[in-house]
N, C-alpha and C. Protein backbone atom coordinates (compact mmCIF):
# COMPACT_ATOMS: atom_id res chain seq x y z
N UNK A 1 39.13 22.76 59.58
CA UNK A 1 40.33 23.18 60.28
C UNK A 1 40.81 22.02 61.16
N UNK A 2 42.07 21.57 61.28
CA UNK A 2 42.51 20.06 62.10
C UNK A 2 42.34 21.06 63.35
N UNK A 3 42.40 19.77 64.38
CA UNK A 3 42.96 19.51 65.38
C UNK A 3 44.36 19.28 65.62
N UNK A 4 45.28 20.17 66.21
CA UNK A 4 46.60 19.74 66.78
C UNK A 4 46.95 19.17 68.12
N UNK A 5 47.44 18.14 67.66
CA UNK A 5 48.17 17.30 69.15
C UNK A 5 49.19 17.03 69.02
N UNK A 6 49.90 17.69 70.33
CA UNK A 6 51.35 17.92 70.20
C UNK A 6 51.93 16.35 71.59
N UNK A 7 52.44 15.89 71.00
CA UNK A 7 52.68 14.33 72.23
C UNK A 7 53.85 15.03 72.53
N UNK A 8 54.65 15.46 74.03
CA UNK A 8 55.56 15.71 74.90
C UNK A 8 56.44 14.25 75.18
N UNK A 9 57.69 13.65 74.35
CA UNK A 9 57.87 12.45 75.30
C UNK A 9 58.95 13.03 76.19
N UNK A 10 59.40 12.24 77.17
CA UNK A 10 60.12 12.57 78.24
C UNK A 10 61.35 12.07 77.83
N UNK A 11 61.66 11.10 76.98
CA UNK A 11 62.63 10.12 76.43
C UNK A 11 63.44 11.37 75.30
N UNK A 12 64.67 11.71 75.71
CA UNK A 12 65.48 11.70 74.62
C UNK A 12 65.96 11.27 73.28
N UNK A 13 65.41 9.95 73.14
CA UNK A 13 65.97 9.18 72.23
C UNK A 13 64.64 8.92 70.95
N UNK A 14 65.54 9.02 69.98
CA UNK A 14 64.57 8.74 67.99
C UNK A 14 63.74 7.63 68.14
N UNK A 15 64.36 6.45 68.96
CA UNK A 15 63.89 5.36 68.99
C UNK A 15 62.76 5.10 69.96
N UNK A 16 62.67 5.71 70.90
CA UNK A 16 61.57 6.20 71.41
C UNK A 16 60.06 6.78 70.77
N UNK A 17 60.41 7.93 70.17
CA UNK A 17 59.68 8.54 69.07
C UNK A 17 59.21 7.59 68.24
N UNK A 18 59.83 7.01 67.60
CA UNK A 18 59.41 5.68 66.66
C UNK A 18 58.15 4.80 66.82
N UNK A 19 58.48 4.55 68.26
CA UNK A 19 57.85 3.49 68.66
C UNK A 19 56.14 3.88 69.19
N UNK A 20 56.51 5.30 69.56
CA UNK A 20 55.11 6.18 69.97
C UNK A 20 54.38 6.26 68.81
N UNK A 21 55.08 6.41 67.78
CA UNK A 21 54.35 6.50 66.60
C UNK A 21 53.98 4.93 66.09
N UNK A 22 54.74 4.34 66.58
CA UNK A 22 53.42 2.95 65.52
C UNK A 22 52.28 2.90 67.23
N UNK A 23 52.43 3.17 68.50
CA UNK A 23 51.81 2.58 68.91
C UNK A 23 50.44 3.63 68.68
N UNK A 24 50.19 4.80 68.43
CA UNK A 24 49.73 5.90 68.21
C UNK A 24 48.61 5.45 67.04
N UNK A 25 49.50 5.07 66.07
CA UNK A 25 49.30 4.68 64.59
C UNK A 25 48.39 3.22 64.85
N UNK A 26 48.85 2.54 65.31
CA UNK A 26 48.13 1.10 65.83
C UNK A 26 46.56 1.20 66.53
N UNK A 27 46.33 2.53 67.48
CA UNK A 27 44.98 2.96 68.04
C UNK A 27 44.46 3.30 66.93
N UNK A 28 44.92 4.28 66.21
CA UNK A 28 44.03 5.32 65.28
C UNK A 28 43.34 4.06 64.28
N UNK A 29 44.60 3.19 64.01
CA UNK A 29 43.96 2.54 62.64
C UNK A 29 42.67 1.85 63.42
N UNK A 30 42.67 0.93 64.58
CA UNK A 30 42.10 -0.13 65.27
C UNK A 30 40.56 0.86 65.17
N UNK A 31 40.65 1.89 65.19
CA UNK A 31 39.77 3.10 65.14
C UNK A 31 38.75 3.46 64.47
N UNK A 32 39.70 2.49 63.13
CA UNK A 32 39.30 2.76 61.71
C UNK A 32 39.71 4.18 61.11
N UNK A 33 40.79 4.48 61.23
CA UNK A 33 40.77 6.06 61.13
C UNK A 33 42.39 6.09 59.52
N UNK A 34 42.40 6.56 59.17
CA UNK A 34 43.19 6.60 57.81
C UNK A 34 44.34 7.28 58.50
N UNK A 35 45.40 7.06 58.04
CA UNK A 35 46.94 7.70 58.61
C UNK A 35 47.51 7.96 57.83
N UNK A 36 48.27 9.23 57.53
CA UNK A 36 49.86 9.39 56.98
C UNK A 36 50.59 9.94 57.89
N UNK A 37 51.75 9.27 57.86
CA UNK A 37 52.98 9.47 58.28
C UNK A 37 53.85 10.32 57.60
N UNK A 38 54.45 11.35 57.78
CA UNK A 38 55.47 12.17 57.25
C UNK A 38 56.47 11.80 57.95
N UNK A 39 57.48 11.13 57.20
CA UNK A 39 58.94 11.19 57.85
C UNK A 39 60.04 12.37 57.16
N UNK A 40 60.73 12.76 58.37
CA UNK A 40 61.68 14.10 57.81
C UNK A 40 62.69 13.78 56.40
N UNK A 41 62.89 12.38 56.33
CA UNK A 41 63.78 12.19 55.14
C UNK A 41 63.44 10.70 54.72
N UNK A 42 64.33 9.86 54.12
CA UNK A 42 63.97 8.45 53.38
C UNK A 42 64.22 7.44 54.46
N UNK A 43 65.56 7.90 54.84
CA UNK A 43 66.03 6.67 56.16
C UNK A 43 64.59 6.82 57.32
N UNK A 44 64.36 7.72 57.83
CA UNK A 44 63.33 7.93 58.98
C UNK A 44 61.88 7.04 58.57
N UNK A 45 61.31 7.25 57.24
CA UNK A 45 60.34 6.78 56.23
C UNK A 45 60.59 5.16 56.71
N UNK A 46 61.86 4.94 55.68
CA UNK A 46 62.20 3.28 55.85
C UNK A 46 62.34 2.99 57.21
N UNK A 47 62.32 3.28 58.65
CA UNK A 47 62.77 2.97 59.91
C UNK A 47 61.19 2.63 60.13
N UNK A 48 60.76 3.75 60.54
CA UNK A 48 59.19 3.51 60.49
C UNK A 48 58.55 2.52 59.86
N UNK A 49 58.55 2.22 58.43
CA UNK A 49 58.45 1.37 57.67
C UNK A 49 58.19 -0.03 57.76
N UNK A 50 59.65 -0.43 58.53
CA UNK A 50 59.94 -1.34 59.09
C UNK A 50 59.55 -1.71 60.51
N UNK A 51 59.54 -1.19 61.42
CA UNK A 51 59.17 -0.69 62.55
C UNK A 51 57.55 -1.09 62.46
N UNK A 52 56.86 -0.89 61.41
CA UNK A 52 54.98 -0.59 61.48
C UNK A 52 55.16 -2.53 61.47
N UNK A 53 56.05 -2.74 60.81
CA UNK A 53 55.62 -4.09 60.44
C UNK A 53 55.39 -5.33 61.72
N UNK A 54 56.80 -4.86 62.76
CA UNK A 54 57.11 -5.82 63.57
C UNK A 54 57.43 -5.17 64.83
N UNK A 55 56.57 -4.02 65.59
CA UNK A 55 56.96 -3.53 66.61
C UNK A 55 56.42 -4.35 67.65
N UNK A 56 55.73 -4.98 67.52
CA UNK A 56 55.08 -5.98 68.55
C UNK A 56 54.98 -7.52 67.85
N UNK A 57 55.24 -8.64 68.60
CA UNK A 57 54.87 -9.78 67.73
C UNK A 57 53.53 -10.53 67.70
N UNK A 58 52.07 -9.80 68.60
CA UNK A 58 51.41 -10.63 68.18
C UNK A 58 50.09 -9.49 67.19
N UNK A 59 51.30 -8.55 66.58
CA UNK A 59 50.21 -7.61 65.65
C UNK A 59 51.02 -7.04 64.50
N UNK A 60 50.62 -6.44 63.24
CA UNK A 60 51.18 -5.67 62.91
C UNK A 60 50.00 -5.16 62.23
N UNK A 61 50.79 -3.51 61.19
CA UNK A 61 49.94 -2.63 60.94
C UNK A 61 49.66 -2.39 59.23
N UNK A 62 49.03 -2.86 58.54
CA UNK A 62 49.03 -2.81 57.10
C UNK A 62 49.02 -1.66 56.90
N UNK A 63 50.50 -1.19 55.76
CA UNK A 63 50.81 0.41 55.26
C UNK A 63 51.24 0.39 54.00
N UNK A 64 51.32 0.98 53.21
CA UNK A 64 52.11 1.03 52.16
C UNK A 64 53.30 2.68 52.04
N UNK A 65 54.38 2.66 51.51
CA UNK A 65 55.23 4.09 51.03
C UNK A 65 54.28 4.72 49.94
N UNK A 66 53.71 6.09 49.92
CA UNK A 66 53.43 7.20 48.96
C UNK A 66 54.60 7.87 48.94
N UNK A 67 54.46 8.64 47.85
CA UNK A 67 55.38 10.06 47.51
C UNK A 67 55.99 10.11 45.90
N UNK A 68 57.01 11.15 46.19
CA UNK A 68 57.40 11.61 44.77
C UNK A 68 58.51 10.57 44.81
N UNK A 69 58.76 10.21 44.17
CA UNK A 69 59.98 8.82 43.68
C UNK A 69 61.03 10.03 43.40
N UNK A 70 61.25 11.06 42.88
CA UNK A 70 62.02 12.06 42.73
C UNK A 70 62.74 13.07 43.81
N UNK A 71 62.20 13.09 44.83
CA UNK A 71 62.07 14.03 45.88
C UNK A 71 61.81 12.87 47.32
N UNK A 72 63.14 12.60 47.79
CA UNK A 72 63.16 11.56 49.05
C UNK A 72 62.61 12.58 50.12
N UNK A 73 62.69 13.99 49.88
CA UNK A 73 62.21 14.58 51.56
C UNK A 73 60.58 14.70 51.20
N UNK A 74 59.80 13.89 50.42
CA UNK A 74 58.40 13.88 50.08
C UNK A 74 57.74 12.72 49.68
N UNK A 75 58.70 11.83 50.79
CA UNK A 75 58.07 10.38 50.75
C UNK A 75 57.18 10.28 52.00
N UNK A 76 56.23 9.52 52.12
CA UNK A 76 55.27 9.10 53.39
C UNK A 76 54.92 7.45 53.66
N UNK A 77 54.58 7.64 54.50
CA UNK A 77 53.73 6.18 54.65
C UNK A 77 52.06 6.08 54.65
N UNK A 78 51.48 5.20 54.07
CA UNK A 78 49.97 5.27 54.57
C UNK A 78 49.80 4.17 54.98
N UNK A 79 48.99 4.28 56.05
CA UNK A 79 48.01 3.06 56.83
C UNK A 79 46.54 3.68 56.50
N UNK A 80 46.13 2.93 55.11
CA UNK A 80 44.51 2.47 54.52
C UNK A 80 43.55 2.59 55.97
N UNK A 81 42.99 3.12 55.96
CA UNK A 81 41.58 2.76 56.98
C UNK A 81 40.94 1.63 56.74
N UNK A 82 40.12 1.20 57.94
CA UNK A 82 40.07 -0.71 57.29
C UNK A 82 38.44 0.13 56.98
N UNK A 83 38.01 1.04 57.08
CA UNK A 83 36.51 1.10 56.33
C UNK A 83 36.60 1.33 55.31
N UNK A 84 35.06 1.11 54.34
CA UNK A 84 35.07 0.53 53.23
C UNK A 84 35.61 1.73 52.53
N UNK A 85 34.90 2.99 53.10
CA UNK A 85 35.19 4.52 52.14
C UNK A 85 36.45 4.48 53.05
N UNK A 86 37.84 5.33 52.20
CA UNK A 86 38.90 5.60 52.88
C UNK A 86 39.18 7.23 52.45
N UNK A 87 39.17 7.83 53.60
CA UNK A 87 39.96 9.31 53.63
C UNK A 87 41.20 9.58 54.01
N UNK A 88 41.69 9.28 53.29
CA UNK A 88 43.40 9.33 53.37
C UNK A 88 43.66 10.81 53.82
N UNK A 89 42.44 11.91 54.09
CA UNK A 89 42.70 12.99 54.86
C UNK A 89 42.71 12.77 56.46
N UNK A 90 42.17 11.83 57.08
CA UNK A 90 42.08 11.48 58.06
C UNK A 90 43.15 12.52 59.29
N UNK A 91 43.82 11.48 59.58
CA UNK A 91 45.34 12.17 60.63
C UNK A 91 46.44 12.02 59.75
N UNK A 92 47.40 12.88 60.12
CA UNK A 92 48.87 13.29 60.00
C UNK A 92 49.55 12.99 61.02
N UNK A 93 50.64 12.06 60.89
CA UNK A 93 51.46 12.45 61.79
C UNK A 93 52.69 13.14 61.56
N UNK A 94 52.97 13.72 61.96
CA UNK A 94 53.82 15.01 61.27
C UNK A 94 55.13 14.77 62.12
N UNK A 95 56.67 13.79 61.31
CA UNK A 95 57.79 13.53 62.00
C UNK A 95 58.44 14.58 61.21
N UNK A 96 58.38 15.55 60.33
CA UNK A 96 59.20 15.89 59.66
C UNK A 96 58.85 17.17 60.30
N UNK A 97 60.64 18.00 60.34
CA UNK A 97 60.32 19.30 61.29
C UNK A 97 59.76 20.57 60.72
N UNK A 98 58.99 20.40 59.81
CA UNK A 98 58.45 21.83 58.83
C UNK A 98 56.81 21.22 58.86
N UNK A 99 55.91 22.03 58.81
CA UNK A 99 54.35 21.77 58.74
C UNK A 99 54.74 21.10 57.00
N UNK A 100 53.79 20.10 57.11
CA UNK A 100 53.61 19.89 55.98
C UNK A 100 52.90 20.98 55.08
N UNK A 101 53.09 20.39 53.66
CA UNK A 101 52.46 21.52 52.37
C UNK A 101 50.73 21.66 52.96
N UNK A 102 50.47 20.09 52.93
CA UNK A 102 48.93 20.13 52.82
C UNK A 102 48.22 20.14 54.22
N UNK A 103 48.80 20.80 55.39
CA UNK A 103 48.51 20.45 56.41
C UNK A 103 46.82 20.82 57.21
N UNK A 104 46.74 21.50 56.06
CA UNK A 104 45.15 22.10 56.27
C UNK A 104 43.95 21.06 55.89
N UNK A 105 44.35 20.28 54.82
CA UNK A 105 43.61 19.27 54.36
C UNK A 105 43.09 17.74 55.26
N UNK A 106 44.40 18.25 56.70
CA UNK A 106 43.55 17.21 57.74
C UNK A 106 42.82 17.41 58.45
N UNK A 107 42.12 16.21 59.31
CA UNK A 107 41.64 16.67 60.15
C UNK A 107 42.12 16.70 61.49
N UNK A 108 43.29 16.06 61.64
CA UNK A 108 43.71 15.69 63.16
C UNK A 108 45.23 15.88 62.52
N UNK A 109 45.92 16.75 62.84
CA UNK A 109 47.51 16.31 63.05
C UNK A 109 48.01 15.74 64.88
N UNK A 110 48.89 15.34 64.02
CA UNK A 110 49.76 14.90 65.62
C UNK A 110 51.06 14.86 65.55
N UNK A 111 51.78 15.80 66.46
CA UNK A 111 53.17 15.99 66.56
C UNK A 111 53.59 14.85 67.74
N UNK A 112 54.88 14.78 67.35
CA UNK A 112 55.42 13.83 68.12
C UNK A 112 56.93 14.62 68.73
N UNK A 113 57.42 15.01 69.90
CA UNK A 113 58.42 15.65 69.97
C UNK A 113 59.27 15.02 71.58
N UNK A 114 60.67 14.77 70.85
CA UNK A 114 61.18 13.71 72.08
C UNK A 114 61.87 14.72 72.87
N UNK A 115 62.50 15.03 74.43
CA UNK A 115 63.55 15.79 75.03
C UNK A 115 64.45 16.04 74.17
N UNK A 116 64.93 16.65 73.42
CA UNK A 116 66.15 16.72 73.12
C UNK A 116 65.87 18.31 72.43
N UNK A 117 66.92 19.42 72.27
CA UNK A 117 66.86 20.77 72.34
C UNK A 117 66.63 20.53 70.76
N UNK A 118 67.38 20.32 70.02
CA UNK A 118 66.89 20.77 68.13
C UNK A 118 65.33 20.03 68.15
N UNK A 119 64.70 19.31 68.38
CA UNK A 119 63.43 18.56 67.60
C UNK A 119 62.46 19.66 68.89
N UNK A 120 62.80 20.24 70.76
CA UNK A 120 61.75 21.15 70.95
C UNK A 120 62.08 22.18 70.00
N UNK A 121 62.97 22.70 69.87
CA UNK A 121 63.22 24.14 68.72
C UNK A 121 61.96 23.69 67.70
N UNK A 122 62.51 22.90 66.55
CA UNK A 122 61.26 22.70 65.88
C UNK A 122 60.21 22.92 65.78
N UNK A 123 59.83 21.99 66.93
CA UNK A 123 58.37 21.75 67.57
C UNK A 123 57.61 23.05 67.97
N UNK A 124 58.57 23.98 68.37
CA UNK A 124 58.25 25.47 68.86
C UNK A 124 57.92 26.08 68.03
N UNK A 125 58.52 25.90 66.61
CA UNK A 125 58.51 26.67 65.59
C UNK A 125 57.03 26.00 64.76
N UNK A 126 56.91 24.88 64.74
CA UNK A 126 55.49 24.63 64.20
C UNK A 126 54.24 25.05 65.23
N UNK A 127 54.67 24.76 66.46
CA UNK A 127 53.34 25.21 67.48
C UNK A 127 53.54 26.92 67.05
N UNK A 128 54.18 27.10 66.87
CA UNK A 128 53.82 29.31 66.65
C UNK A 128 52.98 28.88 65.27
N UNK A 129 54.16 28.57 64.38
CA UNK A 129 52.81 28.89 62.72
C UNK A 129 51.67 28.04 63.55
N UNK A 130 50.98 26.93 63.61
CA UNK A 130 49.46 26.51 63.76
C UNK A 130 48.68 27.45 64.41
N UNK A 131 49.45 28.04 65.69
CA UNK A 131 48.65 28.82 66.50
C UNK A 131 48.32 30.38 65.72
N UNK A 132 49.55 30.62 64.84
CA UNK A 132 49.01 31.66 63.60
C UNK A 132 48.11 31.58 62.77
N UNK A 133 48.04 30.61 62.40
CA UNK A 133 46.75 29.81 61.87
C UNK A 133 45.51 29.38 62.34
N UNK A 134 45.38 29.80 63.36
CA UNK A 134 44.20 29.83 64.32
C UNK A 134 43.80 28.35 64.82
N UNK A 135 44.66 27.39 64.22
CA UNK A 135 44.28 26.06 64.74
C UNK A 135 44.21 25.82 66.27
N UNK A 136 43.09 24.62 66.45
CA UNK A 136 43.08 24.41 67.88
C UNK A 136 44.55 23.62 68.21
N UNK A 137 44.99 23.65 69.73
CA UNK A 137 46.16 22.66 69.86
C UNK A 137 46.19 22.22 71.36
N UNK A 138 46.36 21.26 71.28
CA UNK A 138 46.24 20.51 72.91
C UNK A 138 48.11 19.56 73.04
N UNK A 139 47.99 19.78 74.07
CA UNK A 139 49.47 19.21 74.45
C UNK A 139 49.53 18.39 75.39
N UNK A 140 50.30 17.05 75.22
CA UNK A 140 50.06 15.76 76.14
C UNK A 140 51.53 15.50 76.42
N UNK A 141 51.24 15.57 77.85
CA UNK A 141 53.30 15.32 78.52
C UNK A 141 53.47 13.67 78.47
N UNK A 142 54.04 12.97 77.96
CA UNK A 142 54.05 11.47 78.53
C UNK A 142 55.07 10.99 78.73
């Protein structure tokens, strides 16, 4: 059964969000820990994308795009775990506003949710299903 962590930012703004997520993504990997990224659509995917590569200049984060080549709202990103065995079940980060399909298959999700009224709506609406689901969930204001 995952763990849910719901990140609170105080920042209104996407670009904000973005950036929480590679720096988020940047611990976990340093961690050794396997990542996917769910972005809500293709543009968000490619922002991120780009973003993993060059959010800081004296690092970046080796990832590659998964998904259905058919279906742009079921594209992802992965960041490989640098250990030798890789569990690409590892963490989720979950940008897209619906629980993912396979969301049971992790072990750690992590929501990311900026001030702004449609993405808490969302966010509200996934914290009810997990908590229907009996998952644990912890919430961090930052």
């Amino acid at each position: 059964m995952p763990r849910i962590d719901f990140y609170i930012l105080s920042s209104q703004s996407e670009e904000s969000k973005q950036l929480f997520v590679c720096r988020i993504t940047e611990k976990a990997y340093k961690m050794q820990h396997s990542i996917i990224i769910q972005a809500e659509n293709e543009k968000g995917m490619k922002d991120i994308d780009e973003l993993l590569w060059n959010f800081r200049d004296d690092s970046f984060i080796p990832h590659h795009t998964i998904g259905d080549e058919s279906d742009a709202t079921k594209r992802s990103i992965a960041v490989p775990s640098i250990k030798k065995q890789v569990n690409m079940n590892d963490i989720l980060v979950n940008l897209s506003s619906t629980l993912s399909e396979d969301h049971q298959n992790y072990e750690r999700i992590i929501e990311i949710v900026i001030n702004e009224s449609k993405d808490k709506e969302n966010a509200r609406k996934r914290f009810t299903a997990y908590r229907k689901l009996g998952y644990e969930i912890k919430s961090h204001t930052i």
